[in-house]
Protein backbone atom coordinates (compact mmCIF):
# COMPACT_ATOMS: atom_id res chain seq x y z
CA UNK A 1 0.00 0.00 0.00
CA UNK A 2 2.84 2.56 0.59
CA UNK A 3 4.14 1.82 -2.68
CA UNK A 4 0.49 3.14 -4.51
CA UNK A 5 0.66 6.11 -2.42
CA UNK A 6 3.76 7.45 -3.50
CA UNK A 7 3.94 6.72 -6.91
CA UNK A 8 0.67 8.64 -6.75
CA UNK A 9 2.08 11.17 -4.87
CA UNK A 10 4.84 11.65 -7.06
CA UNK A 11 2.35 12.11 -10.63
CA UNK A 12 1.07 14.90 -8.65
CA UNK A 13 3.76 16.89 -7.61
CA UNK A 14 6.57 15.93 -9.88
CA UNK A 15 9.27 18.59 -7.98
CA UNK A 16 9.00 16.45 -4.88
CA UNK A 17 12.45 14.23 -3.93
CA UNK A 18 11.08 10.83 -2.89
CA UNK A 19 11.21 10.96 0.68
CA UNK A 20 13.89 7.67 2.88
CA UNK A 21 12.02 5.60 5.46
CA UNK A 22 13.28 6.96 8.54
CA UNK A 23 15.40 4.24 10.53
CA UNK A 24 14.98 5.68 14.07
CA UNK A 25 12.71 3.97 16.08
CA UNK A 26 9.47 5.69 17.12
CA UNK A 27 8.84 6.35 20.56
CA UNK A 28 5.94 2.97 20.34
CA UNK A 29 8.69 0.75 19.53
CA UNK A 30 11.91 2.02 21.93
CA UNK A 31 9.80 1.48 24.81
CA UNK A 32 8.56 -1.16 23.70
CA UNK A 33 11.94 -2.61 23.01
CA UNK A 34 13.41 -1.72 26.80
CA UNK A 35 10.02 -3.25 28.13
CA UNK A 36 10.56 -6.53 26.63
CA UNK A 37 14.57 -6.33 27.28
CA UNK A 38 13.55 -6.03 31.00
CA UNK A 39 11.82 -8.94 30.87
CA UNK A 40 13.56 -11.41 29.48
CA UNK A 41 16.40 -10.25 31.90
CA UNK A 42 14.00 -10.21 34.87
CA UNK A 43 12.30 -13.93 34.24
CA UNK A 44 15.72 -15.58 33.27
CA UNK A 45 17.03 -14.83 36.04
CA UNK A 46 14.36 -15.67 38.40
CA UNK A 47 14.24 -18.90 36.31
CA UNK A 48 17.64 -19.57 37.23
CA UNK A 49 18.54 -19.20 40.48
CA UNK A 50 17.01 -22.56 41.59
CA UNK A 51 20.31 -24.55 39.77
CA UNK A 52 23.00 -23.56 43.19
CA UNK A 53 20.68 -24.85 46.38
CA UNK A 54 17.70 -25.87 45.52
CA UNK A 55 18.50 -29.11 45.11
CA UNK A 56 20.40 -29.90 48.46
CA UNK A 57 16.81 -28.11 50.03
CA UNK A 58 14.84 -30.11 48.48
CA UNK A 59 17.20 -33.49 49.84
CA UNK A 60 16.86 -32.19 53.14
CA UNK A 61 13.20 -32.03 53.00
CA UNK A 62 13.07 -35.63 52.18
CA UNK A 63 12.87 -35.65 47.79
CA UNK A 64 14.81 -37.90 45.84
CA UNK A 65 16.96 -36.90 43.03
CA UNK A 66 14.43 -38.33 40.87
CA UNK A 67 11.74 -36.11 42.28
CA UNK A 68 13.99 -33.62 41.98
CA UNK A 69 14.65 -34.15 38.70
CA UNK A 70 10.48 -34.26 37.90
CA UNK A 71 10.34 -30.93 39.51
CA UNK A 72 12.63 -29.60 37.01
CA UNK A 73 11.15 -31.47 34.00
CA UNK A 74 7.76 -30.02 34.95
CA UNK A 75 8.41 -26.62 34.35
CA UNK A 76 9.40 -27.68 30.56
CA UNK A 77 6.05 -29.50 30.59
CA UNK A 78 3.42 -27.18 31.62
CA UNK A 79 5.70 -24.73 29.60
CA UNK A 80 4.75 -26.83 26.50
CA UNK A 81 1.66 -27.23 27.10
CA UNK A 82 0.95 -23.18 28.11
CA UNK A 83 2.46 -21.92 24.66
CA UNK A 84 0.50 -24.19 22.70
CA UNK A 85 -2.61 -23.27 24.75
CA UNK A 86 -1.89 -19.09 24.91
CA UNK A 87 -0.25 -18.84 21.40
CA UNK A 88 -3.54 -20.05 19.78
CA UNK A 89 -5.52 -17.17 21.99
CA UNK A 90 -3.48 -14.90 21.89
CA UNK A 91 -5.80 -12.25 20.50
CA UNK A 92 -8.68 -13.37 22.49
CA UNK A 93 -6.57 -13.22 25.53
CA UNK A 94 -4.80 -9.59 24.43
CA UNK A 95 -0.82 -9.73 24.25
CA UNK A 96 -0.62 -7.13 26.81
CA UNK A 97 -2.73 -8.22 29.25
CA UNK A 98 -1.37 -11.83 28.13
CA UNK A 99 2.72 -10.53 28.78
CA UNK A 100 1.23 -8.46 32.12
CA UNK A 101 -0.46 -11.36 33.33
CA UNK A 102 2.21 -13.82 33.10
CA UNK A 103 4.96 -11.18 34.84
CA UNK A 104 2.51 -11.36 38.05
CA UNK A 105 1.73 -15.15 38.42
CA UNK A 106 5.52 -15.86 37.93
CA UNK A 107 6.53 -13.42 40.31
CA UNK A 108 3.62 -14.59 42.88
CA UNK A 109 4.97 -18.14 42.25
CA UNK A 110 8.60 -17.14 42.94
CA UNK A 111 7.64 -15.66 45.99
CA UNK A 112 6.15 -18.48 46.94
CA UNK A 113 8.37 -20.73 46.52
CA UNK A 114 10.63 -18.97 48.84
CA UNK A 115 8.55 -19.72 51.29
CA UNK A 116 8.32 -23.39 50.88
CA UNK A 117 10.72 -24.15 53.25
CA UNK A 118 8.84 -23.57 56.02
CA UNK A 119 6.65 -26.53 55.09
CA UNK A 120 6.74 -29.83 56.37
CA UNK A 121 8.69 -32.20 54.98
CA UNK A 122 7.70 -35.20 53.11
CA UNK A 123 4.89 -35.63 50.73
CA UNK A 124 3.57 -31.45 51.28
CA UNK A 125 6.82 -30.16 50.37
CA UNK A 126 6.88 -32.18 47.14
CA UNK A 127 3.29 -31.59 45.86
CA UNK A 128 3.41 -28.05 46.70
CA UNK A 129 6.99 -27.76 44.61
CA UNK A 130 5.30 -29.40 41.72
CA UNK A 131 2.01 -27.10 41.86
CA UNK A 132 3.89 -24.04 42.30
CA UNK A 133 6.95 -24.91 39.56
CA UNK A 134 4.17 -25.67 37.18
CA UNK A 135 1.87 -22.75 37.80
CA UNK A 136 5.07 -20.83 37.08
CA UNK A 137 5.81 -22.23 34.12
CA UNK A 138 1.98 -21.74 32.70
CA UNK A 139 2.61 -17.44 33.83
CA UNK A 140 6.52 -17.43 32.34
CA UNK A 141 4.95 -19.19 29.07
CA UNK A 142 2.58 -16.18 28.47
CA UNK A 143 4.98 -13.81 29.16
CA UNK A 144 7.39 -15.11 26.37
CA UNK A 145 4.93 -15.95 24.17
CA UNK A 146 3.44 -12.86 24.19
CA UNK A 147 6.76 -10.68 23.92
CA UNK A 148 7.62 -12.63 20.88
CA UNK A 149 4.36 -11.96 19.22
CA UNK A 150 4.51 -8.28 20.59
CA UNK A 151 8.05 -7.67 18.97
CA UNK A 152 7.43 -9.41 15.55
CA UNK A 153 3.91 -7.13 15.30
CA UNK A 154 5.93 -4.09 16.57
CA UNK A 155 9.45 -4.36 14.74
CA UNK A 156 8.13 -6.38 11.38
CA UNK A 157 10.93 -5.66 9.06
CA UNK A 158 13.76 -6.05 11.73
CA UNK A 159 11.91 -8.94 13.78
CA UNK A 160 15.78 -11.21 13.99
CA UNK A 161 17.98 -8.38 14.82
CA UNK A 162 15.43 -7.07 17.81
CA UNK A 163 15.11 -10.62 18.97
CA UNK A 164 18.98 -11.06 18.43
CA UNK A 165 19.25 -8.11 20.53
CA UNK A 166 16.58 -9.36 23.33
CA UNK A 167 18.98 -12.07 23.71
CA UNK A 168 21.92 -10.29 25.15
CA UNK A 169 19.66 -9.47 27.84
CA UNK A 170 18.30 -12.85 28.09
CA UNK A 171 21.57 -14.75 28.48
CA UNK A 172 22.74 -12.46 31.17
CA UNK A 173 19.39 -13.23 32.92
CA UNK A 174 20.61 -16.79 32.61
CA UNK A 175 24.13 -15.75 33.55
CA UNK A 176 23.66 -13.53 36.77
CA UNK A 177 20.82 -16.00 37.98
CA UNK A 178 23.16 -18.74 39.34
CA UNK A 179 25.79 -16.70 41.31
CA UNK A 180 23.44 -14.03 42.18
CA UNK A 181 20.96 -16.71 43.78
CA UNK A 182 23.68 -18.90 45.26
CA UNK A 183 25.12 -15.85 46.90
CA UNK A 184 22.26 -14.41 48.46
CA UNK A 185 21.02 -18.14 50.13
CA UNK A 186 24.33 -18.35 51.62
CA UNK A 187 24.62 -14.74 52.99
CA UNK A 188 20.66 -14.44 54.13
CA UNK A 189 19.29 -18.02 53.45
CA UNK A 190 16.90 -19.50 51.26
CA UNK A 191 14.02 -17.14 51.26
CA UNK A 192 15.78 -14.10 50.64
CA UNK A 193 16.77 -14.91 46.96
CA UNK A 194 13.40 -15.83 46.13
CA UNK A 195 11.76 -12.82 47.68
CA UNK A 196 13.78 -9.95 46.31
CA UNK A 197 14.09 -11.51 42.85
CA UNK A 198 9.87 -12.08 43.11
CA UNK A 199 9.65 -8.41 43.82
CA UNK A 200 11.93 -7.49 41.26
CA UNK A 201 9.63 -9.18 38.67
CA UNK A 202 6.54 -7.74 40.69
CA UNK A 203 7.78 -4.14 39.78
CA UNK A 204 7.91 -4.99 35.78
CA UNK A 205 4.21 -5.18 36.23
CA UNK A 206 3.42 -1.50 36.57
CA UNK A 207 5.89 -0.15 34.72
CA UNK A 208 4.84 -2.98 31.37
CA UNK A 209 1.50 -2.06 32.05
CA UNK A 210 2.46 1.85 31.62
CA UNK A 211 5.08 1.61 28.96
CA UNK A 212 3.69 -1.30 26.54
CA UNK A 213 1.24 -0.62 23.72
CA UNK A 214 -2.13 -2.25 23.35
CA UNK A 215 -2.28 -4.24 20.02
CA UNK A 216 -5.56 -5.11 19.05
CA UNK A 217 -6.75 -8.30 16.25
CA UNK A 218 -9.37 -10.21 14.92
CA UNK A 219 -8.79 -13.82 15.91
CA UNK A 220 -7.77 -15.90 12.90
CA UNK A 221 -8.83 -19.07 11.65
CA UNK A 222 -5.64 -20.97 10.58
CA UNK A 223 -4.54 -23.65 13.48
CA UNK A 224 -1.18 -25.20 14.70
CA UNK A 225 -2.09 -28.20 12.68
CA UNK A 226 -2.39 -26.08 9.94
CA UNK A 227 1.05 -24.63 10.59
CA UNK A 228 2.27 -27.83 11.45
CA UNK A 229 1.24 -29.66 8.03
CA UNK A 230 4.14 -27.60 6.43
CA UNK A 231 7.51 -29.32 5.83
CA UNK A 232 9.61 -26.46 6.16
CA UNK A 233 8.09 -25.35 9.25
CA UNK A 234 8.33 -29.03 11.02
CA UNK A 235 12.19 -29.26 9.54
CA UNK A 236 12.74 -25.96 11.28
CA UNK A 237 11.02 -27.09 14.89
CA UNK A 238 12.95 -29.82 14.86
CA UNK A 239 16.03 -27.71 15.13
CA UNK A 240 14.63 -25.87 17.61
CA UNK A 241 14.31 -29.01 19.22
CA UNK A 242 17.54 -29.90 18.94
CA UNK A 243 18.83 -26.91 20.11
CA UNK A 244 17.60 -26.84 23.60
CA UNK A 245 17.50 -30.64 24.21
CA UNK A 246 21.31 -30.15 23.66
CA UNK A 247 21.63 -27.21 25.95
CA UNK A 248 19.12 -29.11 28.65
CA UNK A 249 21.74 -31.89 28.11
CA UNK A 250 24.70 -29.81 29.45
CA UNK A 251 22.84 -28.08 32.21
CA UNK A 252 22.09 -31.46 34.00
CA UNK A 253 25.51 -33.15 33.01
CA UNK A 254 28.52 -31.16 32.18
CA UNK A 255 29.49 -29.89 35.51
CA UNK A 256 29.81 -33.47 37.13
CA UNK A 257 31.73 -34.61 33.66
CA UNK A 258 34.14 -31.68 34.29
CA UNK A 259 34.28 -32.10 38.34
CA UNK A 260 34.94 -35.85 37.91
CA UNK A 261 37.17 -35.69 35.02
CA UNK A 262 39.35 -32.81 35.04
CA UNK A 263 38.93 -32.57 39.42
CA UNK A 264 37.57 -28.95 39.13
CA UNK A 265 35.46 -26.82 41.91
CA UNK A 266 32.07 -25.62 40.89
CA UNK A 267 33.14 -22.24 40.52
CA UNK A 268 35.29 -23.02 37.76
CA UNK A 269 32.27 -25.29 36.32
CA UNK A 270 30.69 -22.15 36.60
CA UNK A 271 33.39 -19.86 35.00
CA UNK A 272 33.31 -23.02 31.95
CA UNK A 273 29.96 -22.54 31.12
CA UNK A 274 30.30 -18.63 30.54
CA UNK A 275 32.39 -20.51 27.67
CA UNK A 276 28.25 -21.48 26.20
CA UNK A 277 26.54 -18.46 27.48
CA UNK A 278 28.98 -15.57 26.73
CA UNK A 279 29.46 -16.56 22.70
CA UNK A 280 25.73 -16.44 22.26
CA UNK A 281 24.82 -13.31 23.75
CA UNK A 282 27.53 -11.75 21.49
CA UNK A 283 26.91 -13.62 18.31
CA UNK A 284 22.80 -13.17 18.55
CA UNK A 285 22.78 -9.51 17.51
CA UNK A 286 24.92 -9.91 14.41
CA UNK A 287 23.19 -12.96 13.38
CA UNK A 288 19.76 -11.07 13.98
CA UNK A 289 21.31 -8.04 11.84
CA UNK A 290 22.57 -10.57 8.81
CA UNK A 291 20.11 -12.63 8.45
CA UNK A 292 17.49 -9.14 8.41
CA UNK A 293 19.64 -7.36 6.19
CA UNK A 294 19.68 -10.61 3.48
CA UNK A 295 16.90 -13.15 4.56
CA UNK A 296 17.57 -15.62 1.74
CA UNK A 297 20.66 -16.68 4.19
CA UNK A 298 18.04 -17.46 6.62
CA UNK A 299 18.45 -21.05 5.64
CA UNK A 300 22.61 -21.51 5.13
CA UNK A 301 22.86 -20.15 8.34
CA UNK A 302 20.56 -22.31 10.28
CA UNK A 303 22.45 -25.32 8.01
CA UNK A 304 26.12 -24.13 8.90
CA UNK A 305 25.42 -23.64 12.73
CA UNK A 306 23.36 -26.90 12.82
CA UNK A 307 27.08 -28.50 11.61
CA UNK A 308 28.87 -26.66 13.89
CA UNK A 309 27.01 -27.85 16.50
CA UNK A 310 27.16 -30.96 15.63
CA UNK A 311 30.74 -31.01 15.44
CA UNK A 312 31.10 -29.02 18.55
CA UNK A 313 29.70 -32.17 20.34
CA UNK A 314 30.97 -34.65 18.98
CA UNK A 315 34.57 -33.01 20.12
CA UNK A 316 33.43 -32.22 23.25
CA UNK A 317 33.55 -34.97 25.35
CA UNK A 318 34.99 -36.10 22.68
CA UNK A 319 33.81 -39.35 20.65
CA UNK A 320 35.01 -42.36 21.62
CA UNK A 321 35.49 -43.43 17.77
CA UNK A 322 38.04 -40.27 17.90
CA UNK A 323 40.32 -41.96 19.59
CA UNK A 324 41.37 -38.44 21.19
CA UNK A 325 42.39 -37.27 24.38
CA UNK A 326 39.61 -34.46 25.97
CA UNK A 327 41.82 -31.95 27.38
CA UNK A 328 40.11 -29.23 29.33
CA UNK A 329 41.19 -26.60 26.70
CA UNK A 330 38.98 -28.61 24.19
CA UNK A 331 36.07 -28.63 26.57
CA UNK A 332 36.24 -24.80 26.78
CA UNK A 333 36.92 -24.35 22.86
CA UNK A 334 34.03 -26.73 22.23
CA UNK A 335 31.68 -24.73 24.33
CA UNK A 336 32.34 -21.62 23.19
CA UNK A 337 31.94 -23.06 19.49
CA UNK A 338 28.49 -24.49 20.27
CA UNK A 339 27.26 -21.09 22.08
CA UNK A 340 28.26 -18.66 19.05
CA UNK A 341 26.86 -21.96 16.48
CA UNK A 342 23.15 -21.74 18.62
CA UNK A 343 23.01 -18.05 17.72
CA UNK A 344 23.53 -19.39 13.91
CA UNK A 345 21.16 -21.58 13.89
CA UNK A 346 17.99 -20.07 16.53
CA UNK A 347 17.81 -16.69 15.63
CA UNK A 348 16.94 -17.14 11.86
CA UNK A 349 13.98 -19.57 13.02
CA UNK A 350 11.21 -17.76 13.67
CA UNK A 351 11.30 -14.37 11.36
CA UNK A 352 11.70 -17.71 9.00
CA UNK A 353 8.49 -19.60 9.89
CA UNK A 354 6.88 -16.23 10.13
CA UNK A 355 7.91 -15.43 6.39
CA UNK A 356 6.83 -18.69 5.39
CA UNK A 357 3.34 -18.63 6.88
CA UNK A 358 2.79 -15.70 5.28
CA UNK A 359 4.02 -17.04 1.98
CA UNK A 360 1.37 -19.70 2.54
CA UNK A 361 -1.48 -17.36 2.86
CA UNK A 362 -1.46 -17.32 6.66
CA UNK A 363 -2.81 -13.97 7.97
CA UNK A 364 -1.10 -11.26 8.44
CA UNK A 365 -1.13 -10.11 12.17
CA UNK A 366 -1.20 -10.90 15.62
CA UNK A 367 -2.82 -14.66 15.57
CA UNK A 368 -0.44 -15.83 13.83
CA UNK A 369 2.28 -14.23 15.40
CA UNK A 370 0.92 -15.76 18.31
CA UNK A 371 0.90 -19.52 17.04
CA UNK A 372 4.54 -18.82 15.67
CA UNK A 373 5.94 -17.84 19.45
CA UNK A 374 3.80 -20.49 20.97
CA UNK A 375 4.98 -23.36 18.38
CA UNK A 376 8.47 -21.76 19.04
CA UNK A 377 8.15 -21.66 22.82
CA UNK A 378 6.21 -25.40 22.70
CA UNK A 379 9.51 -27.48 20.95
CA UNK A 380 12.18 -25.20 22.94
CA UNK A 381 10.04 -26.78 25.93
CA UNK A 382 10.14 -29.96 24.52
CA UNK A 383 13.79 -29.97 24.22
CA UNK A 384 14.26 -28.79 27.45
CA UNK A 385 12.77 -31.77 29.07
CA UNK A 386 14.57 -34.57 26.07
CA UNK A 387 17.82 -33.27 27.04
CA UNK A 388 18.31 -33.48 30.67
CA UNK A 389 16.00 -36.74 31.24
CA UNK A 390 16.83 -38.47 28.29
CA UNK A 391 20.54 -37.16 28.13
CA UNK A 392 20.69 -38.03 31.83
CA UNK A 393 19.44 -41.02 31.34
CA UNK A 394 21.80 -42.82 28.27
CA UNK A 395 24.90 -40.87 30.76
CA UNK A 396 23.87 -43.10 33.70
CA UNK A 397 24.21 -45.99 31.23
CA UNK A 398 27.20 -44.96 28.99
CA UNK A 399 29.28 -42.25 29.57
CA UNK A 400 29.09 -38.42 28.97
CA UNK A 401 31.07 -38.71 25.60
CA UNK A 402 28.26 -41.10 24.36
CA UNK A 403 25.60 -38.60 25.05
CA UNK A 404 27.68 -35.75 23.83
CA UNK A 405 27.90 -37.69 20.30
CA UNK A 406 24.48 -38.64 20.37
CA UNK A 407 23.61 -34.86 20.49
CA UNK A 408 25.83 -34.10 17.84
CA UNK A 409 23.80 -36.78 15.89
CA UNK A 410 20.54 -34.92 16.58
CA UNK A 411 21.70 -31.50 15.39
CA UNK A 412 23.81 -33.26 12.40
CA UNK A 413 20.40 -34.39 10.76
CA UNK A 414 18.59 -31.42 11.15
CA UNK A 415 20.90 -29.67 9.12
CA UNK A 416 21.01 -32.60 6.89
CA UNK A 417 16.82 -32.08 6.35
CA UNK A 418 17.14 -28.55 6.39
CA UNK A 419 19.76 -28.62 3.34
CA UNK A 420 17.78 -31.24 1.49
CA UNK A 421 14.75 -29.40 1.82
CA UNK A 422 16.48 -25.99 0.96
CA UNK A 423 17.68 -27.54 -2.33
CA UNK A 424 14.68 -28.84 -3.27
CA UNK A 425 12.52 -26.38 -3.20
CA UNK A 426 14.29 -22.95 -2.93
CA UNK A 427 13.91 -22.28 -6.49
CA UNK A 428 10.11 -22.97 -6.47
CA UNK A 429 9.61 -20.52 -3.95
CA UNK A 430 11.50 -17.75 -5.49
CA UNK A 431 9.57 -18.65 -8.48
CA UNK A 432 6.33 -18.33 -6.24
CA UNK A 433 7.37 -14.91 -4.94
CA UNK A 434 8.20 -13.35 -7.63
CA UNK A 435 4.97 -14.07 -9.19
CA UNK A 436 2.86 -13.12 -5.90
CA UNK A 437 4.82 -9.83 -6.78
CA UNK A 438 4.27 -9.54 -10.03
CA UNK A 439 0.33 -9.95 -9.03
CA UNK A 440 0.63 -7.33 -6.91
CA UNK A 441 2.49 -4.94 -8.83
CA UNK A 442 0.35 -5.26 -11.65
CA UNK A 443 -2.50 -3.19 -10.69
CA UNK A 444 -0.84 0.05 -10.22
CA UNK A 445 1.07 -0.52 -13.71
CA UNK A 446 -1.99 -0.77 -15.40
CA UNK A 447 -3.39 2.48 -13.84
């Protein structure tokens, strides 16, 4: 439509010098953008302070470490299940009150849960850990599901390098959470982490509620099943998949491969995996920018960081068809390899199953923004519970380098899919775009 109305423009008033989109942001989208920065900071790090103490609590009040374990998986559960559930209403629901919503029951829930040591111990303490972990999952799945929507409807032609952006201040969320939560419980105990980081996710409430815009949509009638009968869009949720069952993988097994292997403290565990975290919060912006800027490499770079990762794990442990030593420089190399390789291959997903629902007559707004996030949030949530059970699981009865290879394997084929596919039937779809814009332009030439 802004193409009519200036060619118009310009029959009229033949003097005038076509005017350059301006590439500040308005004042709607930089708020938006530090409202959505704030919180994916705030809920990754109230998501992960749990990793330090929680377990040794949760021993002492009489939970296994395969209860312990189900607590965790939970979360990834109920996550699932919420993004599926909220992406497909997200218009019904509103995004705002939807991302508002979600901010308070996750930072009632985290309040809460600070507080569950003063129940008894045995069967209470458990069931209440479950309710609470999985009511919090159901609020911290609307929140993210609804900032993704939010940012692709707000930011449409720059929807990877915003979310590449986000990420920075979601990995230091991830980051900070650990030491910042260990270090409060043992200064003030095991309530006090809980309650200021609750409160700090109370206050987003007010200010979201103050800063974001309301977005309103008619509810659509296309369905995840609809989405999901797509090739390209399954090929590029199971990469998604891939990536976070890999990264579930390491949280619940690398530190006790490094502490029994290479004899280290869990400080320096912790200082290793800055080696995953660190690489992707500085590779996610120029990805995002890239892959904006030219989104025809959408695709190569989803297939080159798929292979990186792959080989990244496979030479981490490493294989034991290698027939190589592991040093602990490897491990570190390895790490960082596989953190900058996840910004490769995640950021380019969605704006690319957005573009392709669109190309496939999928309406053009908030609904299906909404399934996008949700089916994005739903398989990261699935991965997140494959890795760590699953990966736990064949570690008990192997060995960590077996796992590690077996992750490598997972991520190896869905680059191998994703190149297939690409090959196949990259050429058709140019050939389908450039006729959808030949339809469209034809209109105003015949005027």
């Amino acid at each position: 439509m802004e193409q009519h109305v200036d060619v118009q423009h310009e029959d009229e008033n033949p003097p005038a010098e076509p005017t350059e989109p301006s590439r500040r942001m308005s004042r709607r989208q930089a708020l938006t953008l530090i409202s959505m920065a704030s919180v994916n900071f705030s809920s990754m790090i109230c998501y992960s302070i749990l990793g330090p103490f929680f377990p040794a609590e949760a021993v002492k009040k009489g939970a296994s470490q395969t209860v312990i374990g189900l607590i965790f998986g939970c979360y990834a559960v109920c996550n699932l299940i919420g993004s599926l559930v909220l992406g497909r209403y997200i218009v019904q629901i509103g995004a705002k009150f939807m991302l508002i919503a979600g901010l308070f029951v996750s930072s009632g829930c985290t309040i809460m849960f600070g507080l569950l040591d003063r129940v008894p111990s045995g069967p209470a303490f458990i069931a209440l850990c479950f309710i609470v972990r999985s009511i919090d999952a159901v609020g911290f799945a609307g929140a993210m599901t609804s900032s993704f929507a939010m940012t692709a409807k707000i930011f449409p032609d720059n929807v990877a390098t915003v979310l590449g952006s986000l990420e920075i201040f979601t990995g230091l969320g991830l980051i900070l959470g650990p030491p910042v939560g260990g270090w409060f419980y043992q200064s003030f105990g095991y309530e006090v982490p809980f309650m200021l980081l609750g409160c700090l996710l109370l206050v987003m409430v007010p200010f979201n509620i103050y800063v974001l815009p309301s977005i309103e949509a008619d509810p659509s009638k296309d369905s995840f099943f609809h989405l999901l009968g797509h090739v390209k869009v399954v090929l590029i949720c199971y990469a998604i998949f891939t990536l976070s069952a890999g990264l579930g993988f390491l949280d619940a097994t690398l530190s006790l491969f490094a502490i029994n292997k290479f004899n280290l403290s869990p400080g320096y565990v912790g200082l290793i995996m800055l080696g995953l975290s660190l690489p992707y919060c500085l590779a996610s912006p120029l990805m995002g920018y890239i892959t904006d800027k030219y989104a025809s490499s959408r695709m190569v770079f989803m297939v080159t960081g798929a292979v990186i990762t792959a080989s990244g794990f496979c030479l981490l442990g490493p294989a034991p068809f290698l027939n190589i030593s592991g040093p602990l420089w490897l491990l570190v190399v390895m790490l960082g390899l596989i953190g900058f390789s996840l910004g490769m291959t995640a950021i380019p997903t969605f704006p690319e199953i957005i573009t392709y629902a669109y190309d496939q007559g999928f309406e053009e707004g908030l609904s299906t923004l909404g399934m996008v996030s949700g089916l994005f949030g739903a398989f990261w949530s699935l991965g997140m519970f494959y890795g760590p059970t699953v990966g736990g699981l064949i570690t008990q009865h192997l060995s960590f380098e077996w796992t590690a290879t077996v992750q490598g394997g997972l991520a190896f084929l869905a680059a191998f899919f994703l190149c297939v596919y690409s090959l196949c039937h990259t050429p058709r779809q140019q050939r389908n775009r450039e006729d959808r814009q030949t339809d469209e332009n034809t209109p105003l030439l015949n005027e």
